[in-house]
Protein backbone atom coordinates (compact mmCIF):
# COMPACT_ATOMS: atom_id res chain seq x y z
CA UNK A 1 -33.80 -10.00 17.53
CA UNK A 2 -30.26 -11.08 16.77
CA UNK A 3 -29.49 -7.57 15.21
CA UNK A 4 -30.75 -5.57 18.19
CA UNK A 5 -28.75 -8.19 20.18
CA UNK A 6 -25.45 -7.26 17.93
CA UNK A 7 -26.09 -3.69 18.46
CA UNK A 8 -26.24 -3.68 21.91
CA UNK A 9 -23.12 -5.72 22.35
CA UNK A 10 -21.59 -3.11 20.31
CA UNK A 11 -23.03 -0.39 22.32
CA UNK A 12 -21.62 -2.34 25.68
CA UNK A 13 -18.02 -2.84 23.85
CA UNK A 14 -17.73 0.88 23.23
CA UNK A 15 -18.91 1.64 26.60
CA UNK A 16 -16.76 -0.14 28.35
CA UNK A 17 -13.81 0.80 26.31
CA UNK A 18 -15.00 4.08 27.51
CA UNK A 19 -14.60 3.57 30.68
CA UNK A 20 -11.07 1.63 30.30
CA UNK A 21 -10.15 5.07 29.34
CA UNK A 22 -11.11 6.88 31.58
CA UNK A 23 -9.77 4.64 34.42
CA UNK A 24 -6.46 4.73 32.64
CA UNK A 25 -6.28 8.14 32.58
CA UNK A 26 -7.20 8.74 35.94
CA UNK A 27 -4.65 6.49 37.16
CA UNK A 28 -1.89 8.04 35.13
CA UNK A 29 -2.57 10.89 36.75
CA UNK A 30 -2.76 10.31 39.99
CA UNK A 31 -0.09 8.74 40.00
CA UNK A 32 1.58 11.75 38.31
CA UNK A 33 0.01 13.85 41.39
CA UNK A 34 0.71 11.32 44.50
CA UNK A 35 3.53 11.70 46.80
CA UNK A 36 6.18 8.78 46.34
CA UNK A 37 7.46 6.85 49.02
CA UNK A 38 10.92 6.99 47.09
CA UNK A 39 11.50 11.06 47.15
CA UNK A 40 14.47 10.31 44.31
CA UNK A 41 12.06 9.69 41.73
CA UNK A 42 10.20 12.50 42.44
CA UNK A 43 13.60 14.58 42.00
CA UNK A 44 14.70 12.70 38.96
CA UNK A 45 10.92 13.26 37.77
CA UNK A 46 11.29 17.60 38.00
CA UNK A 47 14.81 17.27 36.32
CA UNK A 48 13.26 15.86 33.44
CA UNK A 49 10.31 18.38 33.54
CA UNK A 50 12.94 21.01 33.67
CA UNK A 51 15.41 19.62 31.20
CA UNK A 52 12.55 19.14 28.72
CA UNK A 53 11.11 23.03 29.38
CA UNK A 54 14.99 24.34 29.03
CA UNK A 55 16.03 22.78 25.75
CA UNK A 56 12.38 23.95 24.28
CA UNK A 57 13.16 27.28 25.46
CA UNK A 58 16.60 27.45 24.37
CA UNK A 59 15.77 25.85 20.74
CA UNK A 60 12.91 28.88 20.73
CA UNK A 61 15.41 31.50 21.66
CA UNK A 62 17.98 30.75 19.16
CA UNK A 63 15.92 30.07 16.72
CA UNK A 64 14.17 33.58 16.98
CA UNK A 65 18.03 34.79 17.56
CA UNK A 66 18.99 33.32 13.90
CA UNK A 67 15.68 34.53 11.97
CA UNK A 68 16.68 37.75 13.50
CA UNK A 69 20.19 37.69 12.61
CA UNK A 70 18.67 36.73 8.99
CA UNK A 71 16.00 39.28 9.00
CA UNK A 72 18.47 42.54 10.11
CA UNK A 73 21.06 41.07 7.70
CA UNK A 74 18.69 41.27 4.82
CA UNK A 75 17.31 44.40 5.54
CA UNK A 76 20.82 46.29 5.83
CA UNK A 77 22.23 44.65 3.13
CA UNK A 78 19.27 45.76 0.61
CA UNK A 79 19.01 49.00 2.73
CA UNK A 80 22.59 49.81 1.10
CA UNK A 81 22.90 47.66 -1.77
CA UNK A 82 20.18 46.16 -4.54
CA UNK A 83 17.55 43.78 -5.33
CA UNK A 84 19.12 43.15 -9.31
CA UNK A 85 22.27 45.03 -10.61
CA UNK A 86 23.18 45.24 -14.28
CA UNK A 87 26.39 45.99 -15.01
CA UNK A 88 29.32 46.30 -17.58
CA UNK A 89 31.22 43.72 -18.43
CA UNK A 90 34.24 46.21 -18.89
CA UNK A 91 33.22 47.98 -15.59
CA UNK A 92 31.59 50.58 -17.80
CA UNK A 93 27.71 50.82 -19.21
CA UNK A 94 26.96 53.72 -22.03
CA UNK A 95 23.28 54.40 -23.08
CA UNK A 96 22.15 53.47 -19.33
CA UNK A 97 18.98 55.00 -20.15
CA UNK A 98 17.46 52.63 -22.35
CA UNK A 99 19.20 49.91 -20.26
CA UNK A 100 16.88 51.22 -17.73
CA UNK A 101 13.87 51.34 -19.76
CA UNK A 102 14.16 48.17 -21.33
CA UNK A 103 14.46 46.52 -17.56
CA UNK A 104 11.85 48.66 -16.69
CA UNK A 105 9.31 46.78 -19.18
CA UNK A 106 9.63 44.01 -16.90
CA UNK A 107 5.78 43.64 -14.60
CA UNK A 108 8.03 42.84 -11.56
CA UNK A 109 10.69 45.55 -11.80
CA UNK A 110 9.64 48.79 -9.14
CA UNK A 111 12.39 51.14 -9.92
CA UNK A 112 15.81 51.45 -11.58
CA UNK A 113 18.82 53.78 -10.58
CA UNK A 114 22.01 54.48 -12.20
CA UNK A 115 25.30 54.35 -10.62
CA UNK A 116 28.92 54.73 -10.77
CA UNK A 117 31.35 52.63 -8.27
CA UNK A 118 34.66 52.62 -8.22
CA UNK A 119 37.70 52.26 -5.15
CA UNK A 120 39.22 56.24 -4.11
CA UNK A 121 41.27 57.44 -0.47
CA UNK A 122 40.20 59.87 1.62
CA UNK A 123 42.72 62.38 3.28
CA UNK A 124 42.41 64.98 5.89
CA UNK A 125 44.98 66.10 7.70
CA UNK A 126 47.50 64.05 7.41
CA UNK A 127 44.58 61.09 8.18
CA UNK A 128 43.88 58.60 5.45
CA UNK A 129 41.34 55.97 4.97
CA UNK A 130 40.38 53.97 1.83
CA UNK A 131 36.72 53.74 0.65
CA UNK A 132 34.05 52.71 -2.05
CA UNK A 133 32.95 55.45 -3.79
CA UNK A 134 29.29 55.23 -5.23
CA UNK A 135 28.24 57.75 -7.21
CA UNK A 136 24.12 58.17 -7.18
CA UNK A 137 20.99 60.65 -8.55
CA UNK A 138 19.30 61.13 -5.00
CA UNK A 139 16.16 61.25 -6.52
CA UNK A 140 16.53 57.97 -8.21
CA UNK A 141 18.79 56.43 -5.49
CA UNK A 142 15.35 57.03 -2.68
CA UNK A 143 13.53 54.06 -5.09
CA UNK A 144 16.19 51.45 -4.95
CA UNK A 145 17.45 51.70 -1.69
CA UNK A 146 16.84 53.31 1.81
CA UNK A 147 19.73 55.63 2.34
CA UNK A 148 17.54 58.66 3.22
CA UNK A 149 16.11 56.35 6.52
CA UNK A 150 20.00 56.25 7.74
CA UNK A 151 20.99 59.88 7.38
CA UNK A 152 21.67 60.75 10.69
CA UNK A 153 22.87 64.57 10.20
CA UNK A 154 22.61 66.38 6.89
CA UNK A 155 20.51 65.40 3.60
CA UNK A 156 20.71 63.72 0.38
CA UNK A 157 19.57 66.41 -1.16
CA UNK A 158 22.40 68.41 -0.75
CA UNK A 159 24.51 66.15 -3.12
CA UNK A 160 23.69 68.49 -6.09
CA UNK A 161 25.99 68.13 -9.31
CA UNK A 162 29.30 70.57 -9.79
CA UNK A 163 29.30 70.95 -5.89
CA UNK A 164 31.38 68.08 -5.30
CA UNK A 165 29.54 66.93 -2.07
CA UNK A 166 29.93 63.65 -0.13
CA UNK A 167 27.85 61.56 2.33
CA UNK A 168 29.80 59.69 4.64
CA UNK A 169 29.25 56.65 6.44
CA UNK A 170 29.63 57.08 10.39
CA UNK A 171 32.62 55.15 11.37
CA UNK A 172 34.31 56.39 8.13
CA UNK A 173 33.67 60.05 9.15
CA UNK A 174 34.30 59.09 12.64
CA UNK A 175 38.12 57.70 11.87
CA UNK A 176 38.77 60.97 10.04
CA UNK A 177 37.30 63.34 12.42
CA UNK A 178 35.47 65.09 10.34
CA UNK A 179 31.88 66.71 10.69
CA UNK A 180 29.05 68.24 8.96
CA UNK A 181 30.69 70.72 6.13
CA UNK A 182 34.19 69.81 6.49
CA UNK A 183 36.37 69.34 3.82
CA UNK A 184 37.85 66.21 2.89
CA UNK A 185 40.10 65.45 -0.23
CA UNK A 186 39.33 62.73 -2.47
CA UNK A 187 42.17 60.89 -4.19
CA UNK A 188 41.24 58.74 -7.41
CA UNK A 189 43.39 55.74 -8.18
CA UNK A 190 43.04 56.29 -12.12
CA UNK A 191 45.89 58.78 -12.65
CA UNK A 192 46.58 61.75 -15.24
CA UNK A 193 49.21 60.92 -17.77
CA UNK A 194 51.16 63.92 -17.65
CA UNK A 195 55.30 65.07 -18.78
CA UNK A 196 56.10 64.32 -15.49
CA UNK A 197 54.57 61.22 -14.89
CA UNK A 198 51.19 59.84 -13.82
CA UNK A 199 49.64 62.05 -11.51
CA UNK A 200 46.53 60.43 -9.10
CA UNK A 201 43.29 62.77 -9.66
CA UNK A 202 42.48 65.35 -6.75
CA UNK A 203 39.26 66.32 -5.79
CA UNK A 204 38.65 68.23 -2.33
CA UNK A 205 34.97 67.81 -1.26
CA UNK A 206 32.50 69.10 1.39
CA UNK A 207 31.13 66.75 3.64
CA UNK A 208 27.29 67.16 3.43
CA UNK A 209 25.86 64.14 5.05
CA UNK A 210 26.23 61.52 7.38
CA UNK A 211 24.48 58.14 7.15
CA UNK A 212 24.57 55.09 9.61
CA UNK A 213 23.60 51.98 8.65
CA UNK A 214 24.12 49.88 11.09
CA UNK A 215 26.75 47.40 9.22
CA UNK A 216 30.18 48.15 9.98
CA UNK A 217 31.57 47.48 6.57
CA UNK A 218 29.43 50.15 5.00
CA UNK A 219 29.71 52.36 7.97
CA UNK A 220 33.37 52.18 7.74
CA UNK A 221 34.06 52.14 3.64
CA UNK A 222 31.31 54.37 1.61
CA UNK A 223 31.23 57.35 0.74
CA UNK A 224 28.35 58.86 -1.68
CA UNK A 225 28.61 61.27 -4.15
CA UNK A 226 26.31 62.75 -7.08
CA UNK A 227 26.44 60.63 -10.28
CA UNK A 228 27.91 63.70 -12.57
CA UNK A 229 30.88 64.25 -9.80
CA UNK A 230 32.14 60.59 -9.91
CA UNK A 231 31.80 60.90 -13.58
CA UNK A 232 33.68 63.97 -14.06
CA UNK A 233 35.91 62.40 -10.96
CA UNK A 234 36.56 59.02 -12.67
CA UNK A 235 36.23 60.47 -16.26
CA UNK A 236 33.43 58.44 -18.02
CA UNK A 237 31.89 61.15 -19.44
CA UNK A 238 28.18 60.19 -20.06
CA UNK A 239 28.98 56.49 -18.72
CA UNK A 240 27.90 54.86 -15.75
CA UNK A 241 29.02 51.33 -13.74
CA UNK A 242 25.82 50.01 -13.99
CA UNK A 243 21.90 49.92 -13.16
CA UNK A 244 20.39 48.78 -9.81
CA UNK A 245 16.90 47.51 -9.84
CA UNK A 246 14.07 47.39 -7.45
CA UNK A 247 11.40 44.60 -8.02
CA UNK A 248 8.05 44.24 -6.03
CA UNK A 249 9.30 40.59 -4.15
CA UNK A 250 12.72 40.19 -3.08
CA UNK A 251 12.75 36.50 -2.92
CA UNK A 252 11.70 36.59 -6.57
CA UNK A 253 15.01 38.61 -7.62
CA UNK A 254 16.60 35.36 -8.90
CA UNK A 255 14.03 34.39 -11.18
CA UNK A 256 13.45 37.49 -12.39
CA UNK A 257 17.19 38.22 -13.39
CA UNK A 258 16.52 35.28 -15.66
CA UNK A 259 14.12 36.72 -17.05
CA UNK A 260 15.75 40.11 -17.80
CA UNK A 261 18.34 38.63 -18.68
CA UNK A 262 17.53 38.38 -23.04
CA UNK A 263 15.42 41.49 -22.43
CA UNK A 264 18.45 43.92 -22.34
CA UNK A 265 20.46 44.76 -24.78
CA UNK A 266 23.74 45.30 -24.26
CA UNK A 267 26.89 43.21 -22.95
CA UNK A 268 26.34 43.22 -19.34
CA UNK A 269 26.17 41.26 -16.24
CA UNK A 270 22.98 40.66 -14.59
CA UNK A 271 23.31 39.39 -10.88
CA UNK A 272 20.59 39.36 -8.01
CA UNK A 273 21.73 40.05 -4.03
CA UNK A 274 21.10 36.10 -3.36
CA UNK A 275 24.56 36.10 -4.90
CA UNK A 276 26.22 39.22 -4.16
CA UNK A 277 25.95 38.01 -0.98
CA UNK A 278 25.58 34.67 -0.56
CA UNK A 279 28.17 33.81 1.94
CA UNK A 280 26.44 35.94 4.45
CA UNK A 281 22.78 34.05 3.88
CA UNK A 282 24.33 30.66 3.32
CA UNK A 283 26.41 30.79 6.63
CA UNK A 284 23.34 32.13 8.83
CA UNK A 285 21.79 29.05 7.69
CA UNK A 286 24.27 26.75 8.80
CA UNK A 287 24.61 28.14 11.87
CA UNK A 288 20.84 27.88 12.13
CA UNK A 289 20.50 24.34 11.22
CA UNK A 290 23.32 23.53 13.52
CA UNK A 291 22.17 25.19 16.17
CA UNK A 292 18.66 23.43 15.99
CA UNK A 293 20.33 20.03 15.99
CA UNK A 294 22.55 20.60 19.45
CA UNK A 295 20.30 22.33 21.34
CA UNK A 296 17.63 19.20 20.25
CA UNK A 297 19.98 17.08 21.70
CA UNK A 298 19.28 18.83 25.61
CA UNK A 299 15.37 17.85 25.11
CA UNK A 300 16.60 14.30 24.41
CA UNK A 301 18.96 14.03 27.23
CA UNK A 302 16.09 15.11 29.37
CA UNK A 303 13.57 12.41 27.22
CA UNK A 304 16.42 9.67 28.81
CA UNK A 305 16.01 11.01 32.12
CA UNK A 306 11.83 10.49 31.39
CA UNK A 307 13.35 7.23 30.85
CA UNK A 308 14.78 6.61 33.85
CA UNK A 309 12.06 8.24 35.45
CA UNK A 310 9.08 5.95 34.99
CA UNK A 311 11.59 2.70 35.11
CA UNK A 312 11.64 3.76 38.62
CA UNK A 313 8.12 4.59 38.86
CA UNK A 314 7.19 1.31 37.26
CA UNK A 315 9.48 -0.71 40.12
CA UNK A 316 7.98 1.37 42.54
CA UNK A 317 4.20 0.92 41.97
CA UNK A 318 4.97 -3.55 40.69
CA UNK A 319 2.65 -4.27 43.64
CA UNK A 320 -0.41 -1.82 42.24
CA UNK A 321 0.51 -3.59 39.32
CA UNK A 322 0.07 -6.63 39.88
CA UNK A 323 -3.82 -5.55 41.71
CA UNK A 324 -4.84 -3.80 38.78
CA UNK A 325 -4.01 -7.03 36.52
CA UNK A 326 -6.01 -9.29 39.23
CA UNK A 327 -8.90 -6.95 39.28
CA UNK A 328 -8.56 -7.90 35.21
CA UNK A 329 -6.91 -4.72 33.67
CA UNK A 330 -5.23 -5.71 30.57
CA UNK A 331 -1.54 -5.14 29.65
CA UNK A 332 -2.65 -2.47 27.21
CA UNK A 333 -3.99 -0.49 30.02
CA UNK A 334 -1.24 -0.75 32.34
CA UNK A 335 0.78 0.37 29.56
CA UNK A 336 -1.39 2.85 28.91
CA UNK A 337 -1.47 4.19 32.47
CA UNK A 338 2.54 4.57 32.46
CA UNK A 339 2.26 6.58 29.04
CA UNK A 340 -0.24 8.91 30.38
CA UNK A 341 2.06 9.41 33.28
CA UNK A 342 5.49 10.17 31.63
CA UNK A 343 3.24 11.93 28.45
CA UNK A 344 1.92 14.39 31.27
CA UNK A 345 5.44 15.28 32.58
CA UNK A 346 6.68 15.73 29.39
CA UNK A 347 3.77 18.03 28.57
CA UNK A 348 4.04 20.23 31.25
CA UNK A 349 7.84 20.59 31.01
CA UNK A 350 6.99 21.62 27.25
CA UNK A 351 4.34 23.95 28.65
CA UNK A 352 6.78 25.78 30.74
CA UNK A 353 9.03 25.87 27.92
CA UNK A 354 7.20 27.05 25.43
CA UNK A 355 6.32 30.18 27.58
CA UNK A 356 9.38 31.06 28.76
CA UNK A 357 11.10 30.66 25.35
CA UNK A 358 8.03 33.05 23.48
CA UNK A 359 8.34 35.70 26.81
CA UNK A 360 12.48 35.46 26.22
CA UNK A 361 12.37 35.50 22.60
CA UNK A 362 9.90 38.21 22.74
CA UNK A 363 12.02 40.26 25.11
CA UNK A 364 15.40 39.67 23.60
CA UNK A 365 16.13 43.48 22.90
CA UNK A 366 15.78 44.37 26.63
CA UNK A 367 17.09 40.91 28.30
CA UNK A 368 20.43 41.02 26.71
CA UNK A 369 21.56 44.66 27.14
CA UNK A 370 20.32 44.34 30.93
CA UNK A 371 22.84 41.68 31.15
CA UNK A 372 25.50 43.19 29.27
CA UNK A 373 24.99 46.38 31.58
CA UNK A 374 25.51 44.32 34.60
CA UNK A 375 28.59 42.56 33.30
CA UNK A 376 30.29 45.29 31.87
CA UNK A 377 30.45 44.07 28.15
CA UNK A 378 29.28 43.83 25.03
CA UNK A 379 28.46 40.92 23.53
CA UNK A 380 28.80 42.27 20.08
CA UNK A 381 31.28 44.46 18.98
CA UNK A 382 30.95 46.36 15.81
CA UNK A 383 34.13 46.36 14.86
CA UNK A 384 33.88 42.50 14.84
CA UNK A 385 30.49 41.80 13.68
CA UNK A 386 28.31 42.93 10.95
CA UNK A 387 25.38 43.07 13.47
CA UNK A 388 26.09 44.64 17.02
CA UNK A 389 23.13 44.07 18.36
CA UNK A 390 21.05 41.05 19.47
CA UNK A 391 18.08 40.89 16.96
CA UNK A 392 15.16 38.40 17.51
CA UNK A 393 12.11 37.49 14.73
CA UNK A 394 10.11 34.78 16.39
CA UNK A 395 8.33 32.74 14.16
CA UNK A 396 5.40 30.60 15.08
CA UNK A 397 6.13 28.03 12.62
CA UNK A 398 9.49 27.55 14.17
CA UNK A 399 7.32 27.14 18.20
CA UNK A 400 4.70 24.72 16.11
CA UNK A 401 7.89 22.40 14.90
CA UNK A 402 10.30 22.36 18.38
CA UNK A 403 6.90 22.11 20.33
CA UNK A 404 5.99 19.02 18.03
CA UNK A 405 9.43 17.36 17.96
CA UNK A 406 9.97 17.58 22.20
CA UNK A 407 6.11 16.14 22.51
CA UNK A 408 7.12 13.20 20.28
CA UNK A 409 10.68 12.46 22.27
CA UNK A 410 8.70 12.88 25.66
CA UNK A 411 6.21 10.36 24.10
CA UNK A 412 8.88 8.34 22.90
CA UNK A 413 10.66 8.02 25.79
CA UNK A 414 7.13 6.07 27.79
CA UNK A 415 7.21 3.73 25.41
CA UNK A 416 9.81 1.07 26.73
CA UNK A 417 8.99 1.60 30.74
CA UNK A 418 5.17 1.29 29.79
CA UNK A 419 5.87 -2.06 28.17
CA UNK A 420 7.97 -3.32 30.71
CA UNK A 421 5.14 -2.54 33.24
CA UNK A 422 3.04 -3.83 30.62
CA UNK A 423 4.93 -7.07 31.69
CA UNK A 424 4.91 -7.46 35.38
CA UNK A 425 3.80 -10.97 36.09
CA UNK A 426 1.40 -10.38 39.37
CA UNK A 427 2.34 -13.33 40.99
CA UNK A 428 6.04 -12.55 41.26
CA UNK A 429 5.00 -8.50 42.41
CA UNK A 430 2.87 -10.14 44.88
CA UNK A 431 5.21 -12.89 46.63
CA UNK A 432 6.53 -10.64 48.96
CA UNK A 433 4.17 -8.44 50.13
């Protein structure tokens, strides 16, 4: 008898904690719904909704913004330049064959490609520009990198050894006015030693490509040319600069140049793109991080103005209060009432957030250049910034983590009006009434 007895009291106790909830939450919201007699906190109570929707929306936005920026930054980089690159310590690699071979042993490494680099000018009629010439084999070249995607007039193909023909970048071609099959004249630095002096090398070239990359300082300072040209050009006979490399997972390029490194045989350099450009990766980063912290700070300014919110709400409703704690609700559930309350403002100011920042983020590329129509400008200029245009990668890891963080300040921010209501002594609420 005495255990059917304890299992029905427990049956009872759950029950009617059952039922505290649900009065709670009913309460909360109501109260939530109900028109106030004091229109103020009703304002105060949609500037928090929409403070708390516009700092998840902007922390969504830039967020997506930066992976972009990341994202496009990565892909032109290793659209131009290399996963691994060996090469000489003396700026010059012999036997690059077997270089390649022995780096191509490796399970991870794709492809490998040859190349020769070196600094040259450019002159055409009187116009000169300095440049980075890169000597390539355009068959080879296709498996490291993804010049042939950029080509925007003209092939690859056409750089054929003994014709002495030249790809251009678009801005480069652009400042010296030349086109498809013009003729531009290549000056080395290395000079001939000759009677009368040192004499720079010559080498007039047909322009026989044009490639765009999207990156002004590629667009504006490379020029390629076939591998046996630069070497007859630069005179390194069978010699190249070095070897890029190709491997199946970018991200894994730094471990695997450890791992080449006592594979090859020869005194070289081995160094991955996480360093040949670091600066670039490092500082989107920052800016990232940064970024995330400020704009957090606009959800917490509105999670004060929650604050302020239900302090008022709480003064406001003292004399419902003080019934509900006659009528024998507990301090926990008055507290509980007030949480529900601010917890449901909160949520749907995150709600409205959260959409608008996905349908913004989502809608970047046609958003901005709408606005930059109607203003006149451009936010970007090439000639300034590596990336002209506004990219955007959302990730739903990064919605998951802002939409946690604003639903914990929001729930935060009930906490001390809750227990203050939590604390109204009925008889005082009621003495005047």
């Amino acid at each position: 008898m005495q255990r059917w007895r304890s299992v029905y009291h427990s049956a009872f106790a759950k029950y009617s904690a059952r039922m505290a909830l649900a009065y709670e939450l009913l309460i909360g919201l109501r109260y939530t719904r109900a028109k106030r007699r004091n229109h103020f906190i009703s304002f105060i109570s949609l500037i928090s909704m929409a403070g708390i929707g516009l700092g998840v929306a902007a922390l969504i936005v830039v967020l997506s913004v930066m992976n972009g920026f990341q994202k496009e930054l990565r892909t032109r980089i290793l659209g131009v330049a290399s996963h691994i690159q060996i090469t000489g310590i003396s700026g010059e690699l012999p036997d690059w064959q077997s270089i390649a071979a022995q780096a191509a042993q490796h399970p991870e490494v794709r492809a490998t490609a040859p190349f020769v680099q070196s600094q040259g000018m450019f002159s055409v009629d009187g116009e000169v520009k300095g440049a980075l010439i890169r000597g390539i084999l355009p068959d080879r070249e296709d498996t490291v990198a993804d010049f042939r995607k950029t080509i925007k007039s003209g092939s690859l193909d056409d750089l054929r050894p003994g014709e002495f023909g030249v790809v251009l970048g678009a801005d480069l071609a652009r400042s010296l006015h030349v086109y498809l099959g013009d003729k531009v004249t290549l000056i080395a630095p290395q000079g001939t030693v000759t009677p009368a002096g040192v004499v720079p090398r010559v080498r007039a070239f047909r322009v026989v490509g044009i490639f765009e990359v999207g990156m002004y300082e590629y667009d504006a300072g490379l020029a390629l040319i076939h591998l046996a040209d630069a070497q007859k050009l630069y005179q390194m006979g069978d010699m190249v600069s070095g070897v890029r490399l190709k491997v199946d997972d970018l991200f894994k390029a730094p471990r695997i140049a450890r791992e080449l490194a006592p594979m090859i045989n020869a005194d070289a350099y081995l160094h991955d793109w996480t360093k040949s450009h670091a600066n670039f990766f490092r500082a989107v980063q920052i800016e990232k991080t940064m970024m995330f912290i400020i704009l957090s700070l606009i959800v917490a300014v509105a999670a004060f103005n929650l604050v302020s919110t239900l302090v008022m709400a709480v003064t406001d409703k003292q004399a419902d209060i003080a019934i509900l704690r006659t009528l024998g609700a507990r301090p926990r559930s008055i507290m509980a009432i007030f949480v529900v309350q601010g917890a449901l403002v909160g949520m749907i100011g995150l709600g409205l957030g959260v959409i608008g920042g996905v349908a913004l983020a989502l809608n970047v590329d046609v958003v901005v250049p709408a606005i930059e129509r109607l203003l006149g400008t451009q936010f970007l200029s090439k000639e300034v910034y590596y990336i002209s245009d506004l990219p955007s990668d959302l990730q739903w890891g990064d919605v998951w983590g802002v939409t946690g963080i604003a639903f914990a300040l929001s729930l935060l921010a009930t906490l001390y009006p809750s227990w203050r209501a939590s604390r109204v002594n009925p008889a005082e609420a009621l003495r005047y009434e």
